[in-house]
Protein backbone atom coordinates (compact mmCIF):
# COMPACT_ATOMS: atom_id res chain seq x y z
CA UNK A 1 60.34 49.22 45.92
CA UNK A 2 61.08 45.90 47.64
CA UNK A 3 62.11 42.67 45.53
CA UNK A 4 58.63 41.19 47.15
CA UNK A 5 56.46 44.12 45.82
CA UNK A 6 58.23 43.78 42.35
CA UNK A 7 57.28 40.09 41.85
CA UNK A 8 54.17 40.66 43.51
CA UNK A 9 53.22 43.34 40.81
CA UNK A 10 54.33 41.22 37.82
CA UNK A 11 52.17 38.30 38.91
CA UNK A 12 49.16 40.80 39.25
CA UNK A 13 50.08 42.02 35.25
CA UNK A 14 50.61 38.49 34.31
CA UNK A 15 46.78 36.97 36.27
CA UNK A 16 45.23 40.59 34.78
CA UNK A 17 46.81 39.53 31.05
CA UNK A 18 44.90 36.53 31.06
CA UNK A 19 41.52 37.93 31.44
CA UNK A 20 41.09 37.87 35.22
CA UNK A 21 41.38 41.36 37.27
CA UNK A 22 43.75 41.04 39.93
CA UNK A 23 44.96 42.86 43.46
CA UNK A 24 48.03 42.66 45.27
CA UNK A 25 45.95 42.95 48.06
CA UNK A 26 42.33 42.45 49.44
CA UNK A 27 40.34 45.52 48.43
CA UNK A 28 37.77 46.69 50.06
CA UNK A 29 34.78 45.74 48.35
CA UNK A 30 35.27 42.24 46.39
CA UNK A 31 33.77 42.27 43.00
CA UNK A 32 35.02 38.56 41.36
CA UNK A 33 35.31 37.19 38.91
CA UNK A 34 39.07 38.34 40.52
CA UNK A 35 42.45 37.28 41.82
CA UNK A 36 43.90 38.22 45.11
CA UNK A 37 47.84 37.71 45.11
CA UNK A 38 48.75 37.22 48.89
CA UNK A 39 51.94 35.33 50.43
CA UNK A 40 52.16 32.14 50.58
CA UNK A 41 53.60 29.51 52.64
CA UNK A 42 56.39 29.57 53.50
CA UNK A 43 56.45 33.07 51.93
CA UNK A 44 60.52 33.28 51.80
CA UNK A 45 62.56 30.05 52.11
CA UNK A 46 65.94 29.05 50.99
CA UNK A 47 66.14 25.84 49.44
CA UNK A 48 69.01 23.62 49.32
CA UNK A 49 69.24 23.95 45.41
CA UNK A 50 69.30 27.78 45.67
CA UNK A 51 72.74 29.78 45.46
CA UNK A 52 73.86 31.45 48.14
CA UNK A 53 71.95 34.81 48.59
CA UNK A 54 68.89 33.36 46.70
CA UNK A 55 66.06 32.25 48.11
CA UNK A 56 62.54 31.03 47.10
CA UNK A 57 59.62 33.52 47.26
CA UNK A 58 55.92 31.71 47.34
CA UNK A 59 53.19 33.36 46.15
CA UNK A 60 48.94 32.64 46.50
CA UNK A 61 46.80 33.93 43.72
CA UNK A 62 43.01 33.38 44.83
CA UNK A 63 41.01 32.75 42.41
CA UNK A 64 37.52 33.81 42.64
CA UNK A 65 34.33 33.28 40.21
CA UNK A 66 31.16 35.14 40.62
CA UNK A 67 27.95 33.85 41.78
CA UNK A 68 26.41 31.08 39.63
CA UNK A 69 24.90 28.07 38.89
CA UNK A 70 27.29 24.86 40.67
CA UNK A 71 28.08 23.48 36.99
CA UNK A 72 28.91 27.50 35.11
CA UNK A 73 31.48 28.67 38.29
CA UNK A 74 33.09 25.07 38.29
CA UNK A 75 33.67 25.19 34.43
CA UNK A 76 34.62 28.53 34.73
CA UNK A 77 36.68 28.24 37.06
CA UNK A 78 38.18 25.25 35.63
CA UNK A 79 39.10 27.47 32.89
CA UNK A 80 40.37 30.69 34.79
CA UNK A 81 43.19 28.12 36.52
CA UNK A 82 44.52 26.57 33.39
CA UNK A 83 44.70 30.04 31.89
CA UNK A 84 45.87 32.53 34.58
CA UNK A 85 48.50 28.86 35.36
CA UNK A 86 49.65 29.67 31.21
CA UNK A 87 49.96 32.93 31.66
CA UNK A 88 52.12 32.77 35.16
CA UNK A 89 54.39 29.75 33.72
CA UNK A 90 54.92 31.96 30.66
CA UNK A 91 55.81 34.98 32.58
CA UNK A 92 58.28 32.85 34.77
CA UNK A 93 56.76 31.70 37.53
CA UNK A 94 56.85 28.03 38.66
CA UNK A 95 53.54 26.55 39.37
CA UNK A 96 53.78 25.02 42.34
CA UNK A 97 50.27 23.82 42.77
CA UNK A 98 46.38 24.38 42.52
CA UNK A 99 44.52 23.53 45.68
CA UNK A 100 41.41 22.02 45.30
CA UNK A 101 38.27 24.53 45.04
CA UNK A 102 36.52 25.98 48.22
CA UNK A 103 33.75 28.07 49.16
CA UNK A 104 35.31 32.00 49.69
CA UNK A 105 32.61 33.56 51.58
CA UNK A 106 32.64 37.39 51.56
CA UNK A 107 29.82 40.60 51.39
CA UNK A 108 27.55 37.55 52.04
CA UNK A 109 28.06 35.45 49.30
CA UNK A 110 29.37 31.83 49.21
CA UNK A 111 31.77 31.82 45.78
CA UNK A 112 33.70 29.33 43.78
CA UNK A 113 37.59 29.48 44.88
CA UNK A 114 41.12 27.93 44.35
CA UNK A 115 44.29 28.98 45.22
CA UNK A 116 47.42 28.52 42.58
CA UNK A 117 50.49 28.51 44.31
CA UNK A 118 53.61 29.76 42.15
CA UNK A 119 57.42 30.23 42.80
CA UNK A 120 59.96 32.68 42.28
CA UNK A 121 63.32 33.22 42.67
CA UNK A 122 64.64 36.12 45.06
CA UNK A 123 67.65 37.87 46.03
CA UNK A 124 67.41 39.88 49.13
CA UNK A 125 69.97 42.44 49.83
């Protein structure tokens, strides 16, 4: 397994510990509430704090509420971010930040969405 896939997989057991099923990648049917943990960008950077041979790995975990009425997917949503940011901060993540919420259309639906953007720290070999 790659160092990527590894960190990948812990932030899909940490989003999935806080009540939200997640995928390391986009399946093919979309049933939400769900998180989708893609790269982010810059996906692999090295910063000038970092030690030599680390670098900084980004990471995008869509968040996506079901269909409902404007005020239930914003409050629920509201809640999903604080708790599935909790759960990634406890796990070790660094939150980076929370975009502000968008419209993720898919299977012809228009659904409640924000992306929380965490760090990690890598070594590549």
């Amino acid at each position: 397994m790659s160092v990527l896939h590894d960190e990948r997989a812990a932030i899909v057991a940490a989003v999935t510990a806080a009540g939200t099923p997640a995928h390391d990648h986009l399946p093919g049917r979309l049933v939400p509430p769900c998180a989708l943990v893609i790269a982010g960008s810059p996906y692999i950077e090295h910063r000038p704090d970092d030690p030599v041979g680390t670098y900084t790995a980004r990471f995008d975990v869509q968040l996506v509420e079901r269909a409902a009425a404007n005020d239930v997917a914003t409050k629920s949503l509201d809640d999903r971010i604080e708790a599935v940011a909790e759960a990634l901060i406890a796990a070790g993540f660094g939150l980076d930040s929370v975009d502000e919420p968008f419209v993720y259309k898919t299977q012809n639906a228009a659904l409640l969405a924000a992306i929380v953007t965490v760090t990690t720290s890598i070594n590549l070999k």
